[in-house]
PDB file of N, CA and C in Angstrom:
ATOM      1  N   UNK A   1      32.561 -24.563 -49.197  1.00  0.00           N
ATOM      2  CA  UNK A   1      31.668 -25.667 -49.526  1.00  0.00           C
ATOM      3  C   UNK A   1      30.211 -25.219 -49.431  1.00  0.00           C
ATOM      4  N   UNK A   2      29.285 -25.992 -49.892  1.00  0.00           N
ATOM      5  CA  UNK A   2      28.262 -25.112 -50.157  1.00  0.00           C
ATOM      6  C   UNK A   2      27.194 -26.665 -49.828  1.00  0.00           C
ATOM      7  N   UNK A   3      26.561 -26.580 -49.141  1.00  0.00           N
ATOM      8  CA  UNK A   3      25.563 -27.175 -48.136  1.00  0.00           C
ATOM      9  C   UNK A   3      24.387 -27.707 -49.279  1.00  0.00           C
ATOM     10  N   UNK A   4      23.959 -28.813 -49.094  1.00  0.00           N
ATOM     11  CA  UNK A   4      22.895 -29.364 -50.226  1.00  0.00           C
ATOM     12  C   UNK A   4      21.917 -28.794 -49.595  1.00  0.00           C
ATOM     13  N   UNK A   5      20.924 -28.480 -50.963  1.00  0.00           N
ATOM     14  CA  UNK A   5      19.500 -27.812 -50.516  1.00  0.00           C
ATOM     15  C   UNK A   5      18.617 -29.164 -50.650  1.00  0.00           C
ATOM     16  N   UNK A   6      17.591 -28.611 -49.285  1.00  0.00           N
ATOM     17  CA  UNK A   6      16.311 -29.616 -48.972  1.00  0.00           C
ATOM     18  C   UNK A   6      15.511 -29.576 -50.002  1.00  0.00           C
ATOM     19  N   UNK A   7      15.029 -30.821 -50.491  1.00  0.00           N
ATOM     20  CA  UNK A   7      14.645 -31.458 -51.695  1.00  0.00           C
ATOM     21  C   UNK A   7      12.779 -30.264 -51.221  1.00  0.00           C
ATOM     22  N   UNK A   8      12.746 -29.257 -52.094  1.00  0.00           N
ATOM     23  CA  UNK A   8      11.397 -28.835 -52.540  1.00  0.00           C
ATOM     24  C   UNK A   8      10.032 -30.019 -52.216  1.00  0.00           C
ATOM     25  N   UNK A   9       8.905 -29.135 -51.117  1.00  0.00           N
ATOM     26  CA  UNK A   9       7.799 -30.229 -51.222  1.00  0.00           C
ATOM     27  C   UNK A   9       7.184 -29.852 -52.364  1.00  0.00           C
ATOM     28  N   UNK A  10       6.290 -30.864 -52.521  1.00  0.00           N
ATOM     29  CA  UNK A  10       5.396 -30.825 -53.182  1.00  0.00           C
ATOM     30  C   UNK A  10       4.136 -30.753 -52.863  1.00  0.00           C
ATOM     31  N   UNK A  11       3.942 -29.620 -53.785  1.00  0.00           N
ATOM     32  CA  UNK A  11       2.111 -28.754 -53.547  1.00  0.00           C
ATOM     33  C   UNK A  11       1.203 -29.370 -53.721  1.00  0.00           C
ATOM     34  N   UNK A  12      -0.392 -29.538 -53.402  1.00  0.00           N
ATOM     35  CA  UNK A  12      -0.888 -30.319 -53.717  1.00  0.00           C
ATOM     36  C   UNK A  12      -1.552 -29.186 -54.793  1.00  0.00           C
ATOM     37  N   UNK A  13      -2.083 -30.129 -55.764  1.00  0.00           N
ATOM     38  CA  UNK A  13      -2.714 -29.298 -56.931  1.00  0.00           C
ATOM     39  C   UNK A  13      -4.332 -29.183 -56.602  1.00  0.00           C
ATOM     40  N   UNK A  14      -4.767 -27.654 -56.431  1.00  0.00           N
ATOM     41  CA  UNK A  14      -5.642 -27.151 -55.857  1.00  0.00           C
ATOM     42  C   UNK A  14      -6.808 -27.685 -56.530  1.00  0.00           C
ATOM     43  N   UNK A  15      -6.881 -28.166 -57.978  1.00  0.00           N
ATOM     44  CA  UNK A  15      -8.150 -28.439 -58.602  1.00  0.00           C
ATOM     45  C   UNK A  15      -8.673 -29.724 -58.127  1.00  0.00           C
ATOM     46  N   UNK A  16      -7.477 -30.829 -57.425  1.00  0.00           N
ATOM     47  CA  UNK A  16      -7.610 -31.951 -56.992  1.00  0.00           C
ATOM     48  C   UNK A  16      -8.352 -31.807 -55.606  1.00  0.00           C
ATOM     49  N   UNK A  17      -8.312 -30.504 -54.995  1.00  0.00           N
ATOM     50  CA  UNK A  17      -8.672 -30.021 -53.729  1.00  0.00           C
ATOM     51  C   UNK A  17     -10.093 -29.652 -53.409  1.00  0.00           C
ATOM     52  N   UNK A  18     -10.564 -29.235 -54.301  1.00  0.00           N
ATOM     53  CA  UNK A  18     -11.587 -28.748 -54.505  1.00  0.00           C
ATOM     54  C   UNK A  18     -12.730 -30.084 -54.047  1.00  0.00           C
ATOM     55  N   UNK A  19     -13.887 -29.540 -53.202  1.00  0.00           N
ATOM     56  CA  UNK A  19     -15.136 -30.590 -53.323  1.00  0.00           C
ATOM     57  C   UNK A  19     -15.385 -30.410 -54.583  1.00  0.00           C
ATOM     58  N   UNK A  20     -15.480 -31.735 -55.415  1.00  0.00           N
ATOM     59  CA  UNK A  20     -16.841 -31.521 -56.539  1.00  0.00           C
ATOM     60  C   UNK A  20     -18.187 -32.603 -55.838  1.00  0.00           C
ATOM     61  N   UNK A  21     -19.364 -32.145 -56.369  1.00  0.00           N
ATOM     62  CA  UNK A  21     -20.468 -32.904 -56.174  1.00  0.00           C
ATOM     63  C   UNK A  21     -21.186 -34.159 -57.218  1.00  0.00           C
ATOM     64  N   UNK A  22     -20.977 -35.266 -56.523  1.00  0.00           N
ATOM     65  CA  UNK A  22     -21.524 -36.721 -57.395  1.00  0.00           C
ATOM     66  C   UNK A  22     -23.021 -36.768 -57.386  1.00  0.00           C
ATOM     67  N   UNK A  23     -23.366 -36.848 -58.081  1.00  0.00           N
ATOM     68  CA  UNK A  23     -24.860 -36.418 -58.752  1.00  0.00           C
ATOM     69  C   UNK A  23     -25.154 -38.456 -58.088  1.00  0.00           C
ATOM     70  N   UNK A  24     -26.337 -38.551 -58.749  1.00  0.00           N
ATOM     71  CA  UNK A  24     -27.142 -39.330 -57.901  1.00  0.00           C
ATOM     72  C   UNK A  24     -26.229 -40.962 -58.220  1.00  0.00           C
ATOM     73  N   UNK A  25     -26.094 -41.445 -59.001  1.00  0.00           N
ATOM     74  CA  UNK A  25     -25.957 -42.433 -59.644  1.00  0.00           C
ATOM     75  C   UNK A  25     -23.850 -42.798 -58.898  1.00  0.00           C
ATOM     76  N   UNK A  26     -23.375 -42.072 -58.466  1.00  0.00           N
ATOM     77  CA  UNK A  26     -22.442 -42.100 -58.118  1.00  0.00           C
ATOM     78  C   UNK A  26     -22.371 -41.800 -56.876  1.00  0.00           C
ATOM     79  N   UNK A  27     -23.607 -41.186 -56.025  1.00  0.00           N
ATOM     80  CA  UNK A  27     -23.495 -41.291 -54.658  1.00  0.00           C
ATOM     81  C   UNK A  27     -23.965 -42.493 -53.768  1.00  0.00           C
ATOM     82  N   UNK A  28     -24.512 -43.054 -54.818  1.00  0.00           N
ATOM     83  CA  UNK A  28     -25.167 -44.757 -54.025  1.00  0.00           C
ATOM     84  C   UNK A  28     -23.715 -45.214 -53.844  1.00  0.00           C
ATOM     85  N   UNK A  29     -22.508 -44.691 -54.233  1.00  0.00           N
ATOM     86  CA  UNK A  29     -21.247 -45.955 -54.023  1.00  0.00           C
ATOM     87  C   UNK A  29     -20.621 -44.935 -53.234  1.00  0.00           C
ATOM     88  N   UNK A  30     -20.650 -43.186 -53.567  1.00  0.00           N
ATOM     89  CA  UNK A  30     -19.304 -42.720 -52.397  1.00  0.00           C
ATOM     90  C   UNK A  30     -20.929 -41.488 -51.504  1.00  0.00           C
ATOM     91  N   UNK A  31     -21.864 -41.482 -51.192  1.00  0.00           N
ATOM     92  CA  UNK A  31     -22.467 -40.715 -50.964  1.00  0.00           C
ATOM     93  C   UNK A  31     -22.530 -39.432 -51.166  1.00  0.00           C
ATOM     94  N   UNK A  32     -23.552 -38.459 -51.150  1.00  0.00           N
ATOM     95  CA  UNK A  32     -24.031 -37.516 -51.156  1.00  0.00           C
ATOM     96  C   UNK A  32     -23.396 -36.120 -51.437  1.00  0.00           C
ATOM     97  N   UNK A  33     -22.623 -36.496 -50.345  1.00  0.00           N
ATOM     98  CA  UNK A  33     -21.681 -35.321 -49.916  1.00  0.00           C
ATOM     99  C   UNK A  33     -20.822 -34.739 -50.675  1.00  0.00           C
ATOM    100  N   UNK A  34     -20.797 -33.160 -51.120  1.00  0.00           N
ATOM    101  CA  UNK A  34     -19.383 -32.812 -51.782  1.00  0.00           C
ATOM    102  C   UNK A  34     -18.119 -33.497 -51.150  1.00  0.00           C
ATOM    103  N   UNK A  35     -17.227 -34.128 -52.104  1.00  0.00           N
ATOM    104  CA  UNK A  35     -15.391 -34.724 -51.679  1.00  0.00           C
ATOM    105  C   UNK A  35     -14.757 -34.281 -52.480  1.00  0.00           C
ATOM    106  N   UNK A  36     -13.729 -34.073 -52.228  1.00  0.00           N
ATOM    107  CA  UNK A  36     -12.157 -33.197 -52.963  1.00  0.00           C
ATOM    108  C   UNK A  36     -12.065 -35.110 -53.824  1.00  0.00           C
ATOM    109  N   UNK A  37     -11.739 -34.792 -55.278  1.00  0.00           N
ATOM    110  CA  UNK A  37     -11.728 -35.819 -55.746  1.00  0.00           C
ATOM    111  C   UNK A  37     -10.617 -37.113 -55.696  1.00  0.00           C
ATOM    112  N   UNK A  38      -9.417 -36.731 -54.901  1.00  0.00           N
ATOM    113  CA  UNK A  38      -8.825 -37.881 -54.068  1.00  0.00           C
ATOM    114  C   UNK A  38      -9.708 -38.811 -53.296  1.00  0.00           C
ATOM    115  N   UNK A  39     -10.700 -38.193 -52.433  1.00  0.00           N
ATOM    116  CA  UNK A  39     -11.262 -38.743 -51.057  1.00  0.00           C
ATOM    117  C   UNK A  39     -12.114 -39.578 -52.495  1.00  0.00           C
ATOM    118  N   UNK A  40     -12.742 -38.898 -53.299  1.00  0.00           N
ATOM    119  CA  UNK A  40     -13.845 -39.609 -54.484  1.00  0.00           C
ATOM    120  C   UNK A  40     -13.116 -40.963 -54.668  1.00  0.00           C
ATOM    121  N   UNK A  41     -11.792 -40.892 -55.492  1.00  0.00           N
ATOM    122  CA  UNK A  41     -11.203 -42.227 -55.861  1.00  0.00           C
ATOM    123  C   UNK A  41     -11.354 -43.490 -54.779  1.00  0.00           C
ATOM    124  N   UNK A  42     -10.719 -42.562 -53.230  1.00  0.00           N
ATOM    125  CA  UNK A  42     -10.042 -43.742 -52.190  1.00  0.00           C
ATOM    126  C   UNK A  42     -11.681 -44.081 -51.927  1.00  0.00           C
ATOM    127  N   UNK A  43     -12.935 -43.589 -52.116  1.00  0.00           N
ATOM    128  CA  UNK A  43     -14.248 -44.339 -51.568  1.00  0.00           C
ATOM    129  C   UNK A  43     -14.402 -45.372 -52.641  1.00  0.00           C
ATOM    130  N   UNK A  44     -14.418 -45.096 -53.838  1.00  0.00           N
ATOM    131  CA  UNK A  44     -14.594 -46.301 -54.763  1.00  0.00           C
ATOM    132  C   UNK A  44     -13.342 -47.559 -54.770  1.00  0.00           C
ATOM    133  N   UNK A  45     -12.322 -47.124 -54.425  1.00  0.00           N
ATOM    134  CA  UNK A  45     -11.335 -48.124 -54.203  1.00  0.00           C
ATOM    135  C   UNK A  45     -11.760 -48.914 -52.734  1.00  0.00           C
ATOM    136  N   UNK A  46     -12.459 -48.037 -51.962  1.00  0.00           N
ATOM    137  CA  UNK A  46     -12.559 -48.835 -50.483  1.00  0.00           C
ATOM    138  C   UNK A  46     -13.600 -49.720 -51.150  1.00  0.00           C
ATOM    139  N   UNK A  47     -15.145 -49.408 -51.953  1.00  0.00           N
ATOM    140  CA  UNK A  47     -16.029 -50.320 -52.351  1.00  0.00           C
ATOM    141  C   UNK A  47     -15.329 -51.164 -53.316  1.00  0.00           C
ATOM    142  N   UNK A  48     -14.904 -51.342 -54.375  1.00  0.00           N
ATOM    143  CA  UNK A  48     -14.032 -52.255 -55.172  1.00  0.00           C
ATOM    144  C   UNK A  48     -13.066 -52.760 -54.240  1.00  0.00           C
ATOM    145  N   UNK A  49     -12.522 -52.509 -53.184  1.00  0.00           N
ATOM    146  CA  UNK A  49     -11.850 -54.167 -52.397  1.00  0.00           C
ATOM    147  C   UNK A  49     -12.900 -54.422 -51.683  1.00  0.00           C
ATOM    148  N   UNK A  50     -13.478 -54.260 -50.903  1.00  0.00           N
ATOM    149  CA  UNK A  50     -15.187 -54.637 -49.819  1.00  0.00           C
ATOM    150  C   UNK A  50     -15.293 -55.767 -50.587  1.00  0.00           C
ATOM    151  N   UNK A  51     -15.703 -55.258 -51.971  1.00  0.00           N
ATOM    152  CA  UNK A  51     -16.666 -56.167 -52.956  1.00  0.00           C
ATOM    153  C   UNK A  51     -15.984 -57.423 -53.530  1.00  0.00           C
ATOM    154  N   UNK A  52     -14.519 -56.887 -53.411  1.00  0.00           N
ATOM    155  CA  UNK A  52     -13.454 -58.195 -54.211  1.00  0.00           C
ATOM    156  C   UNK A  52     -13.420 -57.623 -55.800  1.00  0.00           C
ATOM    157  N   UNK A  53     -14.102 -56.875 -56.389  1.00  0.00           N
ATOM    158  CA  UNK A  53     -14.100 -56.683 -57.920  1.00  0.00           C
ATOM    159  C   UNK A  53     -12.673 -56.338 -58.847  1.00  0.00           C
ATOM    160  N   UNK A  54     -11.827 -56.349 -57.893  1.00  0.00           N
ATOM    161  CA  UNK A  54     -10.346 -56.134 -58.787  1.00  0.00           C
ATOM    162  C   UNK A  54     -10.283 -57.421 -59.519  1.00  0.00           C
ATOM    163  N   UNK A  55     -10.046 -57.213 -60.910  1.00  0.00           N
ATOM    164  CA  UNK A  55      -9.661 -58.831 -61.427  1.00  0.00           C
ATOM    165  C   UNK A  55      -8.953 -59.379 -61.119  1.00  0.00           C
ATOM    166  N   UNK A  56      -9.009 -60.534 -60.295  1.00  0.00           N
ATOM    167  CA  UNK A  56      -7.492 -61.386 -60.127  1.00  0.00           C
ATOM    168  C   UNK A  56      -6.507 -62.101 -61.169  1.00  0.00           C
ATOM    169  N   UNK A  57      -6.876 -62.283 -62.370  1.00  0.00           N
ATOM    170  CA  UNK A  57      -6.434 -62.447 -63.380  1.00  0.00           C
ATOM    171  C   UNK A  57      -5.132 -61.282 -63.593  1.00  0.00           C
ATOM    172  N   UNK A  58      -5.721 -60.410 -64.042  1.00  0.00           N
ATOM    173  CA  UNK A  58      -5.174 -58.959 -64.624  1.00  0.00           C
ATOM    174  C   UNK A  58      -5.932 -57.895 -63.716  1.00  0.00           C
ATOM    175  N   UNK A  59      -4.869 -57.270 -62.536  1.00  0.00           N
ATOM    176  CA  UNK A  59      -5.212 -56.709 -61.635  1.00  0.00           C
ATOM    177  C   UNK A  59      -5.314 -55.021 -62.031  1.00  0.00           C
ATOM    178  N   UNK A  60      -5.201 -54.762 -63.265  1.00  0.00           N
ATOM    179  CA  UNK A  60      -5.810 -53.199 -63.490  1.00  0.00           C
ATOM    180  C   UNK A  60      -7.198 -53.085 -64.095  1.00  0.00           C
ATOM    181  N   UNK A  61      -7.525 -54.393 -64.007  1.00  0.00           N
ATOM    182  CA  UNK A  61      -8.634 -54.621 -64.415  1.00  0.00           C
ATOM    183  C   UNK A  61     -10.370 -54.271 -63.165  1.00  0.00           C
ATOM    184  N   UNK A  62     -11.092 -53.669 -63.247  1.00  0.00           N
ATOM    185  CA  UNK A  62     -12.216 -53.773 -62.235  1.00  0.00           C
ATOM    186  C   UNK A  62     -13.196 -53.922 -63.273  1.00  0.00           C
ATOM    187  N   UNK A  63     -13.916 -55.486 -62.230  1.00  0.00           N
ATOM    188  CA  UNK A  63     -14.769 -55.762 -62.458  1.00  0.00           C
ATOM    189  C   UNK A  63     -15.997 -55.297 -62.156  1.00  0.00           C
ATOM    190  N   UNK A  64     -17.307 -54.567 -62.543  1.00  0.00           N
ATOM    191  CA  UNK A  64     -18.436 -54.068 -61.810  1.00  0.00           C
ATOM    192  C   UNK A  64     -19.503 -54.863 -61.441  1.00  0.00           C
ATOM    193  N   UNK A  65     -19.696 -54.240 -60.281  1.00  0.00           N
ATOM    194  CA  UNK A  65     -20.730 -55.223 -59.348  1.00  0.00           C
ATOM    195  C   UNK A  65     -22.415 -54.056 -60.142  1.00  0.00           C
ATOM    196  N   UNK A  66     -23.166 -54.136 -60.186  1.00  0.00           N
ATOM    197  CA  UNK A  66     -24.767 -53.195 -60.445  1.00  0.00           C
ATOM    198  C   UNK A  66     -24.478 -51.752 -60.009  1.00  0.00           C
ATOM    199  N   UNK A  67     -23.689 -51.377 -59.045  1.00  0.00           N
ATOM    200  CA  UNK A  67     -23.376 -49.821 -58.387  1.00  0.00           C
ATOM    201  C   UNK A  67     -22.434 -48.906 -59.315  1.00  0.00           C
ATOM    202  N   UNK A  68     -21.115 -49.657 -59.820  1.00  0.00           N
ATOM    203  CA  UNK A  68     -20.503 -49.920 -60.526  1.00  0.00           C
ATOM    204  C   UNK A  68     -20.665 -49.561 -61.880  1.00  0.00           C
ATOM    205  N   UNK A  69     -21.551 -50.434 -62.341  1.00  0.00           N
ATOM    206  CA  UNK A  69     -21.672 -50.817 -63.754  1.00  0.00           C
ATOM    207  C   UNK A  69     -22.814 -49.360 -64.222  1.00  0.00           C
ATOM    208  N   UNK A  70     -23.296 -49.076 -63.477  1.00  0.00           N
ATOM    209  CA  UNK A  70     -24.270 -47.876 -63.954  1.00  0.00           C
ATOM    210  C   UNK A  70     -23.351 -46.409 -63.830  1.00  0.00           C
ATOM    211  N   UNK A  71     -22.215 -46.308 -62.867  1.00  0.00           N
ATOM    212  CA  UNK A  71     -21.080 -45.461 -63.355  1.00  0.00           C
ATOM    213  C   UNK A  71     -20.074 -45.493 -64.411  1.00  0.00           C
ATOM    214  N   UNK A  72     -20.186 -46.555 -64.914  1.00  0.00           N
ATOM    215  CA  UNK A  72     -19.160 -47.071 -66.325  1.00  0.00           C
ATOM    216  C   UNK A  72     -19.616 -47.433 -67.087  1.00  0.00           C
ATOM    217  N   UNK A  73     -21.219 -46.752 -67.006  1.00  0.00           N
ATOM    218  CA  UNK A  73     -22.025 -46.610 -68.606  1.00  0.00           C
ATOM    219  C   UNK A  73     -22.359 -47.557 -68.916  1.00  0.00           C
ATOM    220  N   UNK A  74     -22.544 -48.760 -68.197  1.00  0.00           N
ATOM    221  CA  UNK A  74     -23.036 -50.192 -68.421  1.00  0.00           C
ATOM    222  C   UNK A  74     -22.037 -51.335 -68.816  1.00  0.00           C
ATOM    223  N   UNK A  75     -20.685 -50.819 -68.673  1.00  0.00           N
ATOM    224  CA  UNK A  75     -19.422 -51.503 -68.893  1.00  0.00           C
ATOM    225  C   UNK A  75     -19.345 -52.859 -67.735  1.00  0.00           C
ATOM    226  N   UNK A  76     -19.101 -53.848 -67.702  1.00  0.00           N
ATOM    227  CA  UNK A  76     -18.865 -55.079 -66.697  1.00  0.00           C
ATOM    228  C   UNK A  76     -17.791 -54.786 -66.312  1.00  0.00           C
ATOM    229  N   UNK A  77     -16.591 -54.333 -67.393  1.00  0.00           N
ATOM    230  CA  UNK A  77     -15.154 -54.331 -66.832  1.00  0.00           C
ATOM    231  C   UNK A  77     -14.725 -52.874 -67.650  1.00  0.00           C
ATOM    232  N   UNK A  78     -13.697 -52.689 -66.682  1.00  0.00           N
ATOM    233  CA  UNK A  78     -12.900 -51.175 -67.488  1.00  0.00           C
ATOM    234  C   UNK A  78     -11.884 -50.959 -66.435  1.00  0.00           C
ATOM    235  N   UNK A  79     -10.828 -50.628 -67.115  1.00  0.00           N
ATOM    236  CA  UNK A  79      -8.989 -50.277 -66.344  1.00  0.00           C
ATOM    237  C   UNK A  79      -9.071 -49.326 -65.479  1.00  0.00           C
ATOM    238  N   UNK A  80      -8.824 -49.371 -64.749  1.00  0.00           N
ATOM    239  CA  UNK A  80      -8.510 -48.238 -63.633  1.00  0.00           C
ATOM    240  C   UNK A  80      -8.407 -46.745 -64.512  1.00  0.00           C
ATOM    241  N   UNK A  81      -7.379 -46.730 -65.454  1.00  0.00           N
ATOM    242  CA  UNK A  81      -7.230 -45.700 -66.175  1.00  0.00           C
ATOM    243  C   UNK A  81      -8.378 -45.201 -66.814  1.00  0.00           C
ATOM    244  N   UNK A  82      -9.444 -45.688 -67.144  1.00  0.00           N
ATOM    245  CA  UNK A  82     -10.868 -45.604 -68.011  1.00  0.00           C
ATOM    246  C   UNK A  82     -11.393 -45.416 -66.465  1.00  0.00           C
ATOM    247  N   UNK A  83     -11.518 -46.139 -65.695  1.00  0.00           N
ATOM    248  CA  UNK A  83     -12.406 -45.789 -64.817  1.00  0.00           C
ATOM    249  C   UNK A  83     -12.424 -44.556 -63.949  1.00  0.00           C
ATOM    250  N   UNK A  84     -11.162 -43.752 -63.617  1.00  0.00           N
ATOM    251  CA  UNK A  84     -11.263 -42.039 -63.699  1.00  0.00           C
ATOM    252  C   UNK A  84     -12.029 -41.796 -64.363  1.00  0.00           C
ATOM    253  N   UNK A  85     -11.904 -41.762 -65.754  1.00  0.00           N
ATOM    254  CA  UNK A  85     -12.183 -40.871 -66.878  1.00  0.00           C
ATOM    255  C   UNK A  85     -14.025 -40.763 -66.643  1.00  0.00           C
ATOM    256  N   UNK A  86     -14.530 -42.464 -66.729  1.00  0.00           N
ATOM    257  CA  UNK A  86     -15.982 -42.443 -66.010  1.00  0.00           C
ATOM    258  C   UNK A  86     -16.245 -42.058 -65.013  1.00  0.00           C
ATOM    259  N   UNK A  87     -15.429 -41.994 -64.368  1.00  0.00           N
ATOM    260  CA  UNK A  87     -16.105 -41.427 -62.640  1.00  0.00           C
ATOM    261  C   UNK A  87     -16.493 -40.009 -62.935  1.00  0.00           C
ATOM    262  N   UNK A  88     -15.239 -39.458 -64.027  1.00  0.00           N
ATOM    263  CA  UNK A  88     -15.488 -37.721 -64.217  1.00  0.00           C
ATOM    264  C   UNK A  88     -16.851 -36.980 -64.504  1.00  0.00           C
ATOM    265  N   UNK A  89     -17.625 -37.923 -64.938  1.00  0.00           N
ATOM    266  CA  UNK A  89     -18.948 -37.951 -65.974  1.00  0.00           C
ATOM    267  C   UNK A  89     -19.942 -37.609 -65.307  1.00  0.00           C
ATOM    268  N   UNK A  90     -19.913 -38.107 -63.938  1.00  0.00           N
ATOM    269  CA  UNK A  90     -20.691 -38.028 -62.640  1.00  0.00           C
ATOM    270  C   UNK A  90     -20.375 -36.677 -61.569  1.00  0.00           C
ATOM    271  N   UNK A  91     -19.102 -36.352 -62.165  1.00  0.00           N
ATOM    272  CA  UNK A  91     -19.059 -35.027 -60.822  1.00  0.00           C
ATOM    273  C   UNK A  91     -19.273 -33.521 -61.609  1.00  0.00           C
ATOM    274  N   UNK A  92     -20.100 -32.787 -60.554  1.00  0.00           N
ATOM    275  CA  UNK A  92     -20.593 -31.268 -61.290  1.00  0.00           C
ATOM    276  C   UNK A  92     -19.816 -30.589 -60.816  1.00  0.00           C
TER     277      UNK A  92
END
């Protein structure tokens, strides 16, 4: 008989690891500091619940408060999925 193999972890993907640096306009919401761009997401998710801006309507929806809205190019609202893509715009 032949013994089941332990389910393989999973690596974290090194580019996700990496500090990148948020230029000015994106450090008023996660500060200054180089962050590995996980820690980037979970600071704007900590300010988008603080603030309440998830739509309660349609919850993939974020609404922008002025901090916000100058990272999403002047957008009021944009999907979580769009709102990566803007955050990207901001890190060097």
């Amino acid at each position: 008989m032949s013994t089941p193999e332990a389910p393989k972890k999973r690596k974290p993907n090194p580019a996700l690891m990496k500090p990148v640096q948020p230029d000015d306009v994106l450090a008023a919401v996660v500060g200054s500091t180089p962050l590995p761009r996980g820690e980037l997401t979970k600071k704007i998710w900590d300010h988008i619940k603080k603030h309440g801006l998830q739509d309660q309507a349609n919850k993939r929806m974020i609404n922008a408060d002025d901090a916000l809205k100058a990272i999403f190019g002047g957008k009021s609202q944009v999907s979580m999925f769009e709102m990566t893509k803007l955050v990207s715009n901001h890190v060097k």
